[in-house]
C-alpha atoms as a PDB file:
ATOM      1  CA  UNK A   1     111.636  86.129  86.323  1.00  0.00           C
ATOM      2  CA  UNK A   2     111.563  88.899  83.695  1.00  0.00           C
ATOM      3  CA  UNK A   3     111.821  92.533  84.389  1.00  0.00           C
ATOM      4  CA  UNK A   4     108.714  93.522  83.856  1.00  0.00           C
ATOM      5  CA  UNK A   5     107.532  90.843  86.216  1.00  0.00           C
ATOM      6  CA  UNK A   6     109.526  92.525  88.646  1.00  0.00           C
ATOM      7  CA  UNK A   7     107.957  95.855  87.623  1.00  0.00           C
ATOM      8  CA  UNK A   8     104.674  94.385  88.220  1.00  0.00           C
ATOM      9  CA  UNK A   9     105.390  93.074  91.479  1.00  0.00           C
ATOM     10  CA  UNK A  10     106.906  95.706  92.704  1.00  0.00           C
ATOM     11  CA  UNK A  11     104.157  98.376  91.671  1.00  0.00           C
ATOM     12  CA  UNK A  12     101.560  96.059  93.821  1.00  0.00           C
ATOM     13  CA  UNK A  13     103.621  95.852  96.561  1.00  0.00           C
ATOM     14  CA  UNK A  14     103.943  99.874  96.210  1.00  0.00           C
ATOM     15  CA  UNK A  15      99.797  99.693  95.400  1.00  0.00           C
ATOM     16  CA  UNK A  16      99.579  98.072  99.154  1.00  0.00           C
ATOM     17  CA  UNK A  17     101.509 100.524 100.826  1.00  0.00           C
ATOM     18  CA  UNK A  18     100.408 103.435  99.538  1.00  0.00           C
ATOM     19  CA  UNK A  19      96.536 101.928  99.954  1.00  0.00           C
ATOM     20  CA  UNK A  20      97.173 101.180 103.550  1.00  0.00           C
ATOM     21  CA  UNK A  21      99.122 104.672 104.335  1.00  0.00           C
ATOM     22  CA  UNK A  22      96.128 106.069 102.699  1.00  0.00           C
ATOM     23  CA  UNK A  23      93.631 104.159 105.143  1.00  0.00           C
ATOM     24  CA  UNK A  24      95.156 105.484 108.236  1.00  0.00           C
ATOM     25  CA  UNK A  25      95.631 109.233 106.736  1.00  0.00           C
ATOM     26  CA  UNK A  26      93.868 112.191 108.482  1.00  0.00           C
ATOM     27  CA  UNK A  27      95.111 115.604 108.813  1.00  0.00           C
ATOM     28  CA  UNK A  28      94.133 117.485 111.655  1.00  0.00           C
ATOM     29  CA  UNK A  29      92.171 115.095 113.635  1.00  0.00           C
ATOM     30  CA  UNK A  30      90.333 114.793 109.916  1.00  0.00           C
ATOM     31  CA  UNK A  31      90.196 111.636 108.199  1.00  0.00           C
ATOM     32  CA  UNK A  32      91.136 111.963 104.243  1.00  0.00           C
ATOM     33  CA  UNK A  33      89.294 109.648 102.178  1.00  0.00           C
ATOM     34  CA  UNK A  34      91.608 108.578  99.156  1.00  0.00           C
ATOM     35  CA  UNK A  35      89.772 107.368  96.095  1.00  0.00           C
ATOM     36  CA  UNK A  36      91.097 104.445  94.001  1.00  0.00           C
ATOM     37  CA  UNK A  37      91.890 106.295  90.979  1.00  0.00           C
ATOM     38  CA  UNK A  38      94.211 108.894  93.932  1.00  0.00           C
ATOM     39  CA  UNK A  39      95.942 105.551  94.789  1.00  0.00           C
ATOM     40  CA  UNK A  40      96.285 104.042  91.572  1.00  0.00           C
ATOM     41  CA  UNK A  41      97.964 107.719  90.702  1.00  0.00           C
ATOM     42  CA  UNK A  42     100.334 108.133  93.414  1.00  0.00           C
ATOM     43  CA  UNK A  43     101.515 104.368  92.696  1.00  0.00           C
ATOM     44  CA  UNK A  44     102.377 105.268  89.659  1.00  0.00           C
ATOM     45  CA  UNK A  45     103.882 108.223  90.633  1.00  0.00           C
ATOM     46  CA  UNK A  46     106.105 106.861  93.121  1.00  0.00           C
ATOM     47  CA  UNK A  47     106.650 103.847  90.627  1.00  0.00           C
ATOM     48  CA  UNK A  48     108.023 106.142  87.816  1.00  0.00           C
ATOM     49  CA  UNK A  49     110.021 108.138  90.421  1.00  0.00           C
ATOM     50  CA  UNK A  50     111.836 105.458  91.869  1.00  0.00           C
ATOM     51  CA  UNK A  51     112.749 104.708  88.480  1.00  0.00           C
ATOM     52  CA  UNK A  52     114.514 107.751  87.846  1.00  0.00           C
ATOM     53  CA  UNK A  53     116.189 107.770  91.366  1.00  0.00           C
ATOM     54  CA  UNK A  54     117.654 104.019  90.721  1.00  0.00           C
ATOM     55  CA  UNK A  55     118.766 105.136  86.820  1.00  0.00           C
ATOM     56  CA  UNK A  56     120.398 108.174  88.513  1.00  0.00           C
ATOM     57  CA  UNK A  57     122.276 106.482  91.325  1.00  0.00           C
ATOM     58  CA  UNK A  58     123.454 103.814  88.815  1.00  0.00           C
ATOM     59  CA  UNK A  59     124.895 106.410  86.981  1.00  0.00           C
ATOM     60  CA  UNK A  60     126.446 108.748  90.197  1.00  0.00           C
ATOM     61  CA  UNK A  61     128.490 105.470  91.118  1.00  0.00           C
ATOM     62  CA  UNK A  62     129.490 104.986  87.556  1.00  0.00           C
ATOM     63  CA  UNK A  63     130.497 108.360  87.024  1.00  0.00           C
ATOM     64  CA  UNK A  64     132.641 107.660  90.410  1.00  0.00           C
ATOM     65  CA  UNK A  65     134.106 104.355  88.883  1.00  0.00           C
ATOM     66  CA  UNK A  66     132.481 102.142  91.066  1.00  0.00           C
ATOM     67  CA  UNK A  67     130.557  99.136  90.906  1.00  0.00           C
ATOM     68  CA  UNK A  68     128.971  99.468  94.312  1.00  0.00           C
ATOM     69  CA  UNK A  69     126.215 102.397  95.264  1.00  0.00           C
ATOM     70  CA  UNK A  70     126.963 104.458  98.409  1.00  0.00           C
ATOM     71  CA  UNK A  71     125.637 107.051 100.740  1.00  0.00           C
ATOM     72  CA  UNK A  72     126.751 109.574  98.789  1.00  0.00           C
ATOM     73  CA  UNK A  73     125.104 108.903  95.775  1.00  0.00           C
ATOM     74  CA  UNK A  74     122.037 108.801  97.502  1.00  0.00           C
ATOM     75  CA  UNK A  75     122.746 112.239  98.971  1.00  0.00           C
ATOM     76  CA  UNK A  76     123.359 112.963  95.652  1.00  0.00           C
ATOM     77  CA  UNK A  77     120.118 111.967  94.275  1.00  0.00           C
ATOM     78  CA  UNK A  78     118.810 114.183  96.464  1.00  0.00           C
ATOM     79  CA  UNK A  79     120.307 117.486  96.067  1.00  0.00           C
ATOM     80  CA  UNK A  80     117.172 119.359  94.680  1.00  0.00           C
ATOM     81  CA  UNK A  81     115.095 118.483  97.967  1.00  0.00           C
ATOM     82  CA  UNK A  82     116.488 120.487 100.949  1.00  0.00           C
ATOM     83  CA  UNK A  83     114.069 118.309 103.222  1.00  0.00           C
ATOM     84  CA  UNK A  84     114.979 115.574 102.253  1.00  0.00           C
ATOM     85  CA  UNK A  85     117.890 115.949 101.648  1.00  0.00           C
ATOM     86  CA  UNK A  86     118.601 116.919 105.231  1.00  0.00           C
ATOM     87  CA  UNK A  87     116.475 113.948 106.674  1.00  0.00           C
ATOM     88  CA  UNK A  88     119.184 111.874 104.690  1.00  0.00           C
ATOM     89  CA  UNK A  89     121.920 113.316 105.726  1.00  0.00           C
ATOM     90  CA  UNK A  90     120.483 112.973 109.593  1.00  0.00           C
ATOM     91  CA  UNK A  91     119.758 109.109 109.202  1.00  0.00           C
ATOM     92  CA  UNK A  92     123.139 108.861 107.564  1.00  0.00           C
ATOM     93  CA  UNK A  93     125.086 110.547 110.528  1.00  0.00           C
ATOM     94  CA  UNK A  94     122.532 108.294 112.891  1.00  0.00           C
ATOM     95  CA  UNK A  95     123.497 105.306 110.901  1.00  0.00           C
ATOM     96  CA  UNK A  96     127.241 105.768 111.275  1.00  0.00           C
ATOM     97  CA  UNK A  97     127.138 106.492 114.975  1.00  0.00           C
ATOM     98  CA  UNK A  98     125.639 103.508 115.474  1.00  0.00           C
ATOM     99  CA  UNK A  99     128.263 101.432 113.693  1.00  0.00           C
ATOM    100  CA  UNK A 100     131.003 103.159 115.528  1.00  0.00           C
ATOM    101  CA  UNK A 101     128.898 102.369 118.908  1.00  0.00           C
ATOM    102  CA  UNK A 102     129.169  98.611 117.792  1.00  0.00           C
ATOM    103  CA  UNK A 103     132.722  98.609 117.072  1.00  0.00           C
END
């Protein structure tokens, strides 16, 4: 399968999600109606993004002489977004506590 096959496949399956988050959205006890174009614009949006983050993780693990992504170049990605940044860092810590539990 070609890349952009990929692409495509992977921008439907993003299409369906965001199209089904959209169905069950309301805000206050208000349902949002999203039209198609909306949806067709936040796939793309998240589509493009996603590109950026993989390019830019690729390149945080190269820059760190590794062949292998890790949590830290993640973290890394996201820097500029103190929300999210700290929801990563909580999953990460949850993650790890977990695996020690196991062990």
């Amino acid at each position: 399968m070609d890349e952009k096959a990929d692409g495509d496949g992977l921008k439907q399956v993003i299409n369906y999600t965001i199209g089904k988050f959209c169905e069950d959205f309301d805000f206050n006890n208000d349902k949002i109606v999203f039209s198609k174009h909306a949806v067709a614009l936040i796939t793309e949006f998240v589509y493009q993004q996603s590109q950026i983050f993989a390019s830019d993780i690729e390149d945080f693990a190269h820059h760190g002489k590794r062949k292998r992504v890790n949590s830290d170049d993640i973290l890394l990605c996201a820097r500029r977004s103190p929300t999210l940044l700290e929801l990563l860092k909580n999953l990460k810590a949850s993650l790890e506590s977990k695996k020690t539990e196991k062990q």
